[in-house]
PDB file of N, CA and C in Angstrom:
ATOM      1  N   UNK A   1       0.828  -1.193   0.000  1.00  0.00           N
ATOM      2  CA  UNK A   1       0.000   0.000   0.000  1.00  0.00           C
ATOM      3  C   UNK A   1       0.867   1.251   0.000  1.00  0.00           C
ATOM      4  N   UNK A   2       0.659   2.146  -0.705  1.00  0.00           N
ATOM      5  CA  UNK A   2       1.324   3.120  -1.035  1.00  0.00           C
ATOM      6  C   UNK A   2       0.740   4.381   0.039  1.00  0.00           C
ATOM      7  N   UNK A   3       1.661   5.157   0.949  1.00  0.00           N
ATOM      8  CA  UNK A   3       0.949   5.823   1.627  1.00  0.00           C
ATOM      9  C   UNK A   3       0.913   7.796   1.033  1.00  0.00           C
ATOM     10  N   UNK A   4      -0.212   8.194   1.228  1.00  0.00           N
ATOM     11  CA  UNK A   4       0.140   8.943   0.493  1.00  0.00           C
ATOM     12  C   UNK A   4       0.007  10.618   1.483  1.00  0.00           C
ATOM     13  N   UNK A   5       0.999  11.117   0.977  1.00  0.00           N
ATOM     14  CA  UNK A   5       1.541  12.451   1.957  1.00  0.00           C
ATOM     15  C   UNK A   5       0.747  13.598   1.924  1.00  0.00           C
ATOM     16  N   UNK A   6       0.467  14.286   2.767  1.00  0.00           N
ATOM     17  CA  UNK A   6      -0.854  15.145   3.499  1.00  0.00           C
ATOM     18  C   UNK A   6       0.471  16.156   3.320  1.00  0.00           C
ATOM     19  N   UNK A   7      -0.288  17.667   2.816  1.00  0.00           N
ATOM     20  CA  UNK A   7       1.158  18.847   2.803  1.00  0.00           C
ATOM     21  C   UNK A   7      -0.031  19.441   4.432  1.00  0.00           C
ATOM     22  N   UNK A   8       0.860  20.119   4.883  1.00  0.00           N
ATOM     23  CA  UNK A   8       0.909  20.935   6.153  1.00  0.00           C
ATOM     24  C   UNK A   8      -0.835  21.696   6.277  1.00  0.00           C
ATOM     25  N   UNK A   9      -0.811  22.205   5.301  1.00  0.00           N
ATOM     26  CA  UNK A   9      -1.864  23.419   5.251  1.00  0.00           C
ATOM     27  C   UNK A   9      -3.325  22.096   5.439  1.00  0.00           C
ATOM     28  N   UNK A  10      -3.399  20.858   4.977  1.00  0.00           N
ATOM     29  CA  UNK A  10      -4.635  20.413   5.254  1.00  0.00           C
ATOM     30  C   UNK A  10      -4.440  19.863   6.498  1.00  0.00           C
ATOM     31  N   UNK A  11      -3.469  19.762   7.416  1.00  0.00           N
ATOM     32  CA  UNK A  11      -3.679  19.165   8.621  1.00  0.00           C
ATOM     33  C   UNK A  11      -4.917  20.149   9.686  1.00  0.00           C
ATOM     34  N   UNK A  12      -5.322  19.608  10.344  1.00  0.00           N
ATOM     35  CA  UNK A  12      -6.457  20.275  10.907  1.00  0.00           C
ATOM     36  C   UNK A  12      -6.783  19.426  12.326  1.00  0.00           C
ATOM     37  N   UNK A  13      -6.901  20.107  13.290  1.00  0.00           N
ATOM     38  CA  UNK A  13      -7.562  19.345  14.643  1.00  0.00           C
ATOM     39  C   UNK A  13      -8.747  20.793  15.438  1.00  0.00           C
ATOM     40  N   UNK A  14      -9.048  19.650  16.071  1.00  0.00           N
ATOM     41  CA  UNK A  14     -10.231  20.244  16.683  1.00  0.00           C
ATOM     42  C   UNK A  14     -10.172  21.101  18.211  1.00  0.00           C
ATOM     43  N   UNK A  15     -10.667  22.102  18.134  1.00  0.00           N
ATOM     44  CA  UNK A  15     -10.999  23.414  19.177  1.00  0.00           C
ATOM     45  C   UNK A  15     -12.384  23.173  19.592  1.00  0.00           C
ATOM     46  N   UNK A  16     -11.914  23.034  21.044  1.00  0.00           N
ATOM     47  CA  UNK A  16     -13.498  22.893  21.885  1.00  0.00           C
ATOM     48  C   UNK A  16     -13.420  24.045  22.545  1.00  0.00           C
ATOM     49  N   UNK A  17     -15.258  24.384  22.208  1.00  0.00           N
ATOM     50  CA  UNK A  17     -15.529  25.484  22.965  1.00  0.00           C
ATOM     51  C   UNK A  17     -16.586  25.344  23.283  1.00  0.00           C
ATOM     52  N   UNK A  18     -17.111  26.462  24.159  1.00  0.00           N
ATOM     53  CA  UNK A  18     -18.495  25.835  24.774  1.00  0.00           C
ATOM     54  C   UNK A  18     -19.655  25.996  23.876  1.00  0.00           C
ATOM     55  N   UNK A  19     -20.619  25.324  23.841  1.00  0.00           N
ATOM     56  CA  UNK A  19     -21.490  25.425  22.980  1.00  0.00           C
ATOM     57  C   UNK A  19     -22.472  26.714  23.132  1.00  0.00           C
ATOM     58  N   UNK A  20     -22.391  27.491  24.250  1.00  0.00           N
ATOM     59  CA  UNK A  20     -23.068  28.730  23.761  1.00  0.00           C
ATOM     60  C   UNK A  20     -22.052  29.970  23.422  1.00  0.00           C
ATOM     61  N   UNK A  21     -21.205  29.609  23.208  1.00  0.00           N
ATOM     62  CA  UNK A  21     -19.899  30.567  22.473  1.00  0.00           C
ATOM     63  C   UNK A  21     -20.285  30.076  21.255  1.00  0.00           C
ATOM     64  N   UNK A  22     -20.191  28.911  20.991  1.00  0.00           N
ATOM     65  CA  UNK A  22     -20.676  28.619  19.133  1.00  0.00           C
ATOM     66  C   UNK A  22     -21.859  29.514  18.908  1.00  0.00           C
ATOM     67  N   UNK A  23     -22.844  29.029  19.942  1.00  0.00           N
ATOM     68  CA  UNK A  23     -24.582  29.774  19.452  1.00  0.00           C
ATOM     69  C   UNK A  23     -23.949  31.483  19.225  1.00  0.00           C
ATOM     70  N   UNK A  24     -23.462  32.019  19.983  1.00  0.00           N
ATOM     71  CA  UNK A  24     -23.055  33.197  20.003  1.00  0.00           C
ATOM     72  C   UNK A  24     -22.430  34.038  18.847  1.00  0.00           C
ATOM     73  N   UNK A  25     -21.717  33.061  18.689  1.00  0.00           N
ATOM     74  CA  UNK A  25     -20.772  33.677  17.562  1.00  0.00           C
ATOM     75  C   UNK A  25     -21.434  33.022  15.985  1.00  0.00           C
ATOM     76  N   UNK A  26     -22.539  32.509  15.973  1.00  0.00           N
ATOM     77  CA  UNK A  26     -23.246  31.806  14.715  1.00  0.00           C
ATOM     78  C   UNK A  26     -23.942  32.635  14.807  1.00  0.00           C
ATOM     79  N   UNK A  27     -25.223  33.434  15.535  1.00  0.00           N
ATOM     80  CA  UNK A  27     -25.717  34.892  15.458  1.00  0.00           C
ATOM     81  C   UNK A  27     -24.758  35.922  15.287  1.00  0.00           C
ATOM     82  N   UNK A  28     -23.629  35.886  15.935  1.00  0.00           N
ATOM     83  CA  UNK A  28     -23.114  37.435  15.380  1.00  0.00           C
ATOM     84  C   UNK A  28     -22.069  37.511  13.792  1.00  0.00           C
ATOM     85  N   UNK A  29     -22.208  36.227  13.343  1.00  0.00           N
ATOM     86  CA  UNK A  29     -21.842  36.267  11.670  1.00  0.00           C
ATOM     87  C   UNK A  29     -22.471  36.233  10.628  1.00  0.00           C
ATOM     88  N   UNK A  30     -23.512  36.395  11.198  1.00  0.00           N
ATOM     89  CA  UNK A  30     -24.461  36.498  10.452  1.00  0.00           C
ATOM     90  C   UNK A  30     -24.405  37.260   9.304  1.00  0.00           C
ATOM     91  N   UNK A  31     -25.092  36.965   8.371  1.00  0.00           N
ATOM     92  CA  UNK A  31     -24.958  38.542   7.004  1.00  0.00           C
ATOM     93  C   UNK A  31     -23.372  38.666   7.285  1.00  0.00           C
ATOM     94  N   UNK A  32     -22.514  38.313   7.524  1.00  0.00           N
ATOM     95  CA  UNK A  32     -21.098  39.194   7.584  1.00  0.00           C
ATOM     96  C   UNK A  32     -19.927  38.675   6.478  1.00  0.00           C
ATOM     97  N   UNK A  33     -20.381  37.699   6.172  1.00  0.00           N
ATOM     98  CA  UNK A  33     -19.751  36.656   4.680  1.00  0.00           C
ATOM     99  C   UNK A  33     -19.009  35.885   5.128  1.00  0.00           C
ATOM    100  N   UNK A  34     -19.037  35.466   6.338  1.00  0.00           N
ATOM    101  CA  UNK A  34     -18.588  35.042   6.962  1.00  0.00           C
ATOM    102  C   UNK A  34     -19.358  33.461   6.609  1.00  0.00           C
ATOM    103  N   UNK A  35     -18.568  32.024   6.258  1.00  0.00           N
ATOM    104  CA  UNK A  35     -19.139  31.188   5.930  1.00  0.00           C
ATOM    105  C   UNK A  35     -19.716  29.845   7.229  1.00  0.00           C
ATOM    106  N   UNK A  36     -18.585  30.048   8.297  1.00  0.00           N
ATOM    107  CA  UNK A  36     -18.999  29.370   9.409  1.00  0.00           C
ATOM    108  C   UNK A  36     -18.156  29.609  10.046  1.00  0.00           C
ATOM    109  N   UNK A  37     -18.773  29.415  11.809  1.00  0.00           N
ATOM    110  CA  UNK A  37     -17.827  30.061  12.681  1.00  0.00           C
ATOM    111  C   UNK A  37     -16.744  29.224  12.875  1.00  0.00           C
ATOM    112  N   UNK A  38     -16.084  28.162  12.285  1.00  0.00           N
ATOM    113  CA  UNK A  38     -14.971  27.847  11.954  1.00  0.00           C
ATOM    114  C   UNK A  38     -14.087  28.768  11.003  1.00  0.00           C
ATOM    115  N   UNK A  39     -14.850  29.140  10.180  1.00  0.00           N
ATOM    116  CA  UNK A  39     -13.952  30.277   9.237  1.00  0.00           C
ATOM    117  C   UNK A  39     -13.816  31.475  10.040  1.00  0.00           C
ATOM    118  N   UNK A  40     -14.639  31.978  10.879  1.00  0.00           N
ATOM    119  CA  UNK A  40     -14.481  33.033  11.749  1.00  0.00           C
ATOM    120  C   UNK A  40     -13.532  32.839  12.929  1.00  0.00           C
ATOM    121  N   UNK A  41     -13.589  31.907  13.207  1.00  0.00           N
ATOM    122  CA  UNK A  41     -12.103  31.226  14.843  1.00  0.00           C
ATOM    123  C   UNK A  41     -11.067  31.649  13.672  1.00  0.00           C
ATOM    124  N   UNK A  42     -10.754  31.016  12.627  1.00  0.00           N
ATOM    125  CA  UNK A  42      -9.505  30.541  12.445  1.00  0.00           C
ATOM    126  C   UNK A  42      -9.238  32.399  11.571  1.00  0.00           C
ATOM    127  N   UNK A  43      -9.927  33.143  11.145  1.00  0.00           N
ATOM    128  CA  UNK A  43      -9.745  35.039  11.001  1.00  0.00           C
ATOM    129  C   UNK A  43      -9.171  35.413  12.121  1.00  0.00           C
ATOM    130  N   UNK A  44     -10.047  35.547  13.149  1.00  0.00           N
ATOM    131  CA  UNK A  44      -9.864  35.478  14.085  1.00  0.00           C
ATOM    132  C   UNK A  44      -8.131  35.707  14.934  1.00  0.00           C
ATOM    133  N   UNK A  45      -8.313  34.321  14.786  1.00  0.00           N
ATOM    134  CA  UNK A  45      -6.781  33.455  15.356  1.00  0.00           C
ATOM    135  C   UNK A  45      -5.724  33.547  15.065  1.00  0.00           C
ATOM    136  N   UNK A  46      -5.780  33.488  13.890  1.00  0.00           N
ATOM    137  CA  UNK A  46      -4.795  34.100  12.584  1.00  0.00           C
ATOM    138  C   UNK A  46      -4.481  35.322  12.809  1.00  0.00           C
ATOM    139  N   UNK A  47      -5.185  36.394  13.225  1.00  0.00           N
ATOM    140  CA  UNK A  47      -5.202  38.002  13.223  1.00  0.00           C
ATOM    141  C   UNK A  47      -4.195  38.264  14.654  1.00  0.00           C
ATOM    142  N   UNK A  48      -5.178  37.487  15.932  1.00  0.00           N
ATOM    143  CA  UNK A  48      -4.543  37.561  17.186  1.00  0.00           C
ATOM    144  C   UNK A  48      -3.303  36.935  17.193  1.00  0.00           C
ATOM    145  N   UNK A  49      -3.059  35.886  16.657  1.00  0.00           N
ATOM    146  CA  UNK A  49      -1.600  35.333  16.768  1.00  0.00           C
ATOM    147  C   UNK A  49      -0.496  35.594  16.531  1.00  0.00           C
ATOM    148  N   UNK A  50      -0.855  36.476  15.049  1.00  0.00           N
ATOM    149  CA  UNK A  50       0.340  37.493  14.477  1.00  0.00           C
ATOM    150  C   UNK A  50       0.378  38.303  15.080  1.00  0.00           C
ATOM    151  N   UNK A  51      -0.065  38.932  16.039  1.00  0.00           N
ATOM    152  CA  UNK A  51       0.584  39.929  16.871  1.00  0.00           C
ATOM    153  C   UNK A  51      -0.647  41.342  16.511  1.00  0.00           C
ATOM    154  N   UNK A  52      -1.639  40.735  15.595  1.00  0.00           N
ATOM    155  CA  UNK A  52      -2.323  41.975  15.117  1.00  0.00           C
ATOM    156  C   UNK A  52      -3.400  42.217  15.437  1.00  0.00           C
ATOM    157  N   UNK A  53      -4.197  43.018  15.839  1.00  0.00           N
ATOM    158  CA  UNK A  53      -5.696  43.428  16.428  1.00  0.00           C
ATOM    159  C   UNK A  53      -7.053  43.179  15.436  1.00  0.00           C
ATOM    160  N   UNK A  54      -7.648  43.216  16.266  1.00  0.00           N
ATOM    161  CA  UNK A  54      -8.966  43.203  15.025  1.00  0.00           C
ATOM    162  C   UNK A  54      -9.198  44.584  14.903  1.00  0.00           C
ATOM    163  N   UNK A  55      -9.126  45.098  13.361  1.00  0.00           N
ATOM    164  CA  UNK A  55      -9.579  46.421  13.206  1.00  0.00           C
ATOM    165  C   UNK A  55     -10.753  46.764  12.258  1.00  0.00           C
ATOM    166  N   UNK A  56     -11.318  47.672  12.429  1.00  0.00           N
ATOM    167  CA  UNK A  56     -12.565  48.396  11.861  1.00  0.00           C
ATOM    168  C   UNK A  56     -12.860  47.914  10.386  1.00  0.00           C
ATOM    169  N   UNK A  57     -11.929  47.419  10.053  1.00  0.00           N
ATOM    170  CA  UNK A  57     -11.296  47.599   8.272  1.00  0.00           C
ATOM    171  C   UNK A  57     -11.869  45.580   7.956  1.00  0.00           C
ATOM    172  N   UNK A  58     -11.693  44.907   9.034  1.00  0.00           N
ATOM    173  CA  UNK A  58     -12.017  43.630   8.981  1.00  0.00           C
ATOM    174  C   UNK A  58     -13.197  43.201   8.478  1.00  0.00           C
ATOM    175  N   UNK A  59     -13.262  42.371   6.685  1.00  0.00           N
ATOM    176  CA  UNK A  59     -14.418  41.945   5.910  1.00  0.00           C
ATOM    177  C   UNK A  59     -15.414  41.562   6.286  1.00  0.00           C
ATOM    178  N   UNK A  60     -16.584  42.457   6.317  1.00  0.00           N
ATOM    179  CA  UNK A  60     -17.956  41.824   6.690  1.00  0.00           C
ATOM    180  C   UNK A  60     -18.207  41.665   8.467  1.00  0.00           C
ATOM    181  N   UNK A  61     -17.659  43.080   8.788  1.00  0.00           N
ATOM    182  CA  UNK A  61     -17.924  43.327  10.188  1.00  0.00           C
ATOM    183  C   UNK A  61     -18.393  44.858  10.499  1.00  0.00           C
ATOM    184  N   UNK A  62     -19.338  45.040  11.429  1.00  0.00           N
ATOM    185  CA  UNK A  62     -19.537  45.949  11.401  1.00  0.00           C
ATOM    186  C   UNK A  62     -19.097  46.553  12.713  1.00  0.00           C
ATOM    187  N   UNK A  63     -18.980  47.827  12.686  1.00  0.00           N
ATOM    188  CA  UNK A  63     -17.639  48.258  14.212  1.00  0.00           C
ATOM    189  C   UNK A  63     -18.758  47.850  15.675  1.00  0.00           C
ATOM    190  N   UNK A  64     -19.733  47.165  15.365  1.00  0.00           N
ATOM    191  CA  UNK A  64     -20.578  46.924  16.452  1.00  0.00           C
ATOM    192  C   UNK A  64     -19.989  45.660  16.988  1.00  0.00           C
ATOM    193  N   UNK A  65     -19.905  44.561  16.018  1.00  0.00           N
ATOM    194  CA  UNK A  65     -19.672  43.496  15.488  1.00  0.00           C
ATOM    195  C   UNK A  65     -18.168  43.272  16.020  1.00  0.00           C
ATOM    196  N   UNK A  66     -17.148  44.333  15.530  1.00  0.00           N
ATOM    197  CA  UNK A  66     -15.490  44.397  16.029  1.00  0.00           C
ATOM    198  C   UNK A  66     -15.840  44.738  17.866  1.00  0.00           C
ATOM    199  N   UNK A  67     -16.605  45.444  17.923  1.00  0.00           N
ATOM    200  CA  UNK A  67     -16.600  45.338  19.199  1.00  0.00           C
ATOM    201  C   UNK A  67     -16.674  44.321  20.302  1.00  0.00           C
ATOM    202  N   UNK A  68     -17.753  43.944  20.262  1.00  0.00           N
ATOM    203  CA  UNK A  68     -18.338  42.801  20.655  1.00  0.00           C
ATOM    204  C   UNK A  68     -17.439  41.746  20.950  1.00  0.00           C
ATOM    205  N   UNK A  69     -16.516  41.203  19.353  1.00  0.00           N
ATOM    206  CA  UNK A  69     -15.545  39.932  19.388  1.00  0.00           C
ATOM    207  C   UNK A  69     -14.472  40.548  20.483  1.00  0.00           C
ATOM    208  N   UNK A  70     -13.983  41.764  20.266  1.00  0.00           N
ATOM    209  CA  UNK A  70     -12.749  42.984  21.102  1.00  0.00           C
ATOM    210  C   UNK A  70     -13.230  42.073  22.438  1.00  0.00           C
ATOM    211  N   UNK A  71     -14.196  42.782  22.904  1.00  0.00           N
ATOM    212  CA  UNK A  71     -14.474  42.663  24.572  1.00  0.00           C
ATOM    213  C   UNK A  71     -14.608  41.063  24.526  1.00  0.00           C
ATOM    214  N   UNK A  72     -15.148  39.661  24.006  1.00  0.00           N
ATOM    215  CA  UNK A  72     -15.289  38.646  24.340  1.00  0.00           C
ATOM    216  C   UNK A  72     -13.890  37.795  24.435  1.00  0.00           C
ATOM    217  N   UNK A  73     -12.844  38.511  23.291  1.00  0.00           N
ATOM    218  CA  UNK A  73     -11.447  37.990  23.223  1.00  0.00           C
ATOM    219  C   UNK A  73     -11.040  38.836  24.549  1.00  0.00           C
ATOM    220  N   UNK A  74     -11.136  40.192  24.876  1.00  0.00           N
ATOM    221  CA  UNK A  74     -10.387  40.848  26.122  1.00  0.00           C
ATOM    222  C   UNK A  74     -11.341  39.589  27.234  1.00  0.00           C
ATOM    223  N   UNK A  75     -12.200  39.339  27.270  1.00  0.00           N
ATOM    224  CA  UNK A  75     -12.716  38.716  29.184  1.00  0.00           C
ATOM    225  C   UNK A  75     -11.992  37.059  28.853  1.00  0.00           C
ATOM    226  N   UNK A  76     -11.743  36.384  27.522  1.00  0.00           N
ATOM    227  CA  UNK A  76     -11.273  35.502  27.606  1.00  0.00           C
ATOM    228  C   UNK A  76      -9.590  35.156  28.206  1.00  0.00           C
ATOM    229  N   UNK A  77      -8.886  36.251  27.879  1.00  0.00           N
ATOM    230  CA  UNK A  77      -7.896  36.758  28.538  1.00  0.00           C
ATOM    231  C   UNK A  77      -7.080  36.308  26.775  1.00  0.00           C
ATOM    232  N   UNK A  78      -7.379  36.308  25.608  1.00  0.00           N
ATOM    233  CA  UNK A  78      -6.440  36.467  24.592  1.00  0.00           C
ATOM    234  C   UNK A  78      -6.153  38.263  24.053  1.00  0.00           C
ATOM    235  N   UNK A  79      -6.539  39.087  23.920  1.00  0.00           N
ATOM    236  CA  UNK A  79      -5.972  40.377  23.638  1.00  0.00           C
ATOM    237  C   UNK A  79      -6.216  41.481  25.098  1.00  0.00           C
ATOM    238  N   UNK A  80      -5.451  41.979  25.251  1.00  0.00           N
ATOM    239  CA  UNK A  80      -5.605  43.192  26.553  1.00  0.00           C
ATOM    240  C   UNK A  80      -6.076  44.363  26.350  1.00  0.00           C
TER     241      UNK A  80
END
Protein backbone atom coordinates (compact mmCIF):
# COMPACT_ATOMS: atom_id res chain seq x y z
CA UNK A 1 0.00 0.00 0.00
CA UNK A 2 1.32 3.12 -1.04
CA UNK A 3 0.95 5.82 1.63
CA UNK A 4 0.14 8.94 0.49
CA UNK A 5 1.54 12.45 1.96
CA UNK A 6 -0.85 15.14 3.50
CA UNK A 7 1.16 18.85 2.80
CA UNK A 8 0.91 20.94 6.15
CA UNK A 9 -1.86 23.42 5.25
CA UNK A 10 -4.63 20.41 5.25
CA UNK A 11 -3.68 19.17 8.62
CA UNK A 12 -6.46 20.27 10.91
CA UNK A 13 -7.56 19.35 14.64
CA UNK A 14 -10.23 20.24 16.68
CA UNK A 15 -11.00 23.41 19.18
CA UNK A 16 -13.50 22.89 21.89
CA UNK A 17 -15.53 25.48 22.97
CA UNK A 18 -18.50 25.83 24.77
CA UNK A 19 -21.49 25.42 22.98
CA UNK A 20 -23.07 28.73 23.76
CA UNK A 21 -19.90 30.57 22.47
CA UNK A 22 -20.68 28.62 19.13
CA UNK A 23 -24.58 29.77 19.45
CA UNK A 24 -23.05 33.20 20.00
CA UNK A 25 -20.77 33.68 17.56
CA UNK A 26 -23.25 31.81 14.71
CA UNK A 27 -25.72 34.89 15.46
CA UNK A 28 -23.11 37.44 15.38
CA UNK A 29 -21.84 36.27 11.67
CA UNK A 30 -24.46 36.50 10.45
CA UNK A 31 -24.96 38.54 7.00
CA UNK A 32 -21.10 39.19 7.58
CA UNK A 33 -19.75 36.66 4.68
CA UNK A 34 -18.59 35.04 6.96
CA UNK A 35 -19.14 31.19 5.93
CA UNK A 36 -19.00 29.37 9.41
CA UNK A 37 -17.83 30.06 12.68
CA UNK A 38 -14.97 27.85 11.95
CA UNK A 39 -13.95 30.28 9.24
CA UNK A 40 -14.48 33.03 11.75
CA UNK A 41 -12.10 31.23 14.84
CA UNK A 42 -9.50 30.54 12.44
CA UNK A 43 -9.74 35.04 11.00
CA UNK A 44 -9.86 35.48 14.09
CA UNK A 45 -6.78 33.46 15.36
CA UNK A 46 -4.80 34.10 12.58
CA UNK A 47 -5.20 38.00 13.22
CA UNK A 48 -4.54 37.56 17.19
CA UNK A 49 -1.60 35.33 16.77
CA UNK A 50 0.34 37.49 14.48
CA UNK A 51 0.58 39.93 16.87
CA UNK A 52 -2.32 41.97 15.12
CA UNK A 53 -5.70 43.43 16.43
CA UNK A 54 -8.97 43.20 15.02
CA UNK A 55 -9.58 46.42 13.21
CA UNK A 56 -12.57 48.40 11.86
CA UNK A 57 -11.30 47.60 8.27
CA UNK A 58 -12.02 43.63 8.98
CA UNK A 59 -14.42 41.94 5.91
CA UNK A 60 -17.96 41.82 6.69
CA UNK A 61 -17.92 43.33 10.19
CA UNK A 62 -19.54 45.95 11.40
CA UNK A 63 -17.64 48.26 14.21
CA UNK A 64 -20.58 46.92 16.45
CA UNK A 65 -19.67 43.50 15.49
CA UNK A 66 -15.49 44.40 16.03
CA UNK A 67 -16.60 45.34 19.20
CA UNK A 68 -18.34 42.80 20.66
CA UNK A 69 -15.54 39.93 19.39
CA UNK A 70 -12.75 42.98 21.10
CA UNK A 71 -14.47 42.66 24.57
CA UNK A 72 -15.29 38.65 24.34
CA UNK A 73 -11.45 37.99 23.22
CA UNK A 74 -10.39 40.85 26.12
CA UNK A 75 -12.72 38.72 29.18
CA UNK A 76 -11.27 35.50 27.61
CA UNK A 77 -7.90 36.76 28.54
CA UNK A 78 -6.44 36.47 24.59
CA UNK A 79 -5.97 40.38 23.64
CA UNK A 80 -5.60 43.19 26.55
Amino acid sequence: MAKTAKSKASRTVTLKIPQELFQNLSRLIEDTGFRSVTEFAIHVLRDVASGGAIRETSPGLSSREVDAVRKRLQALGYIE
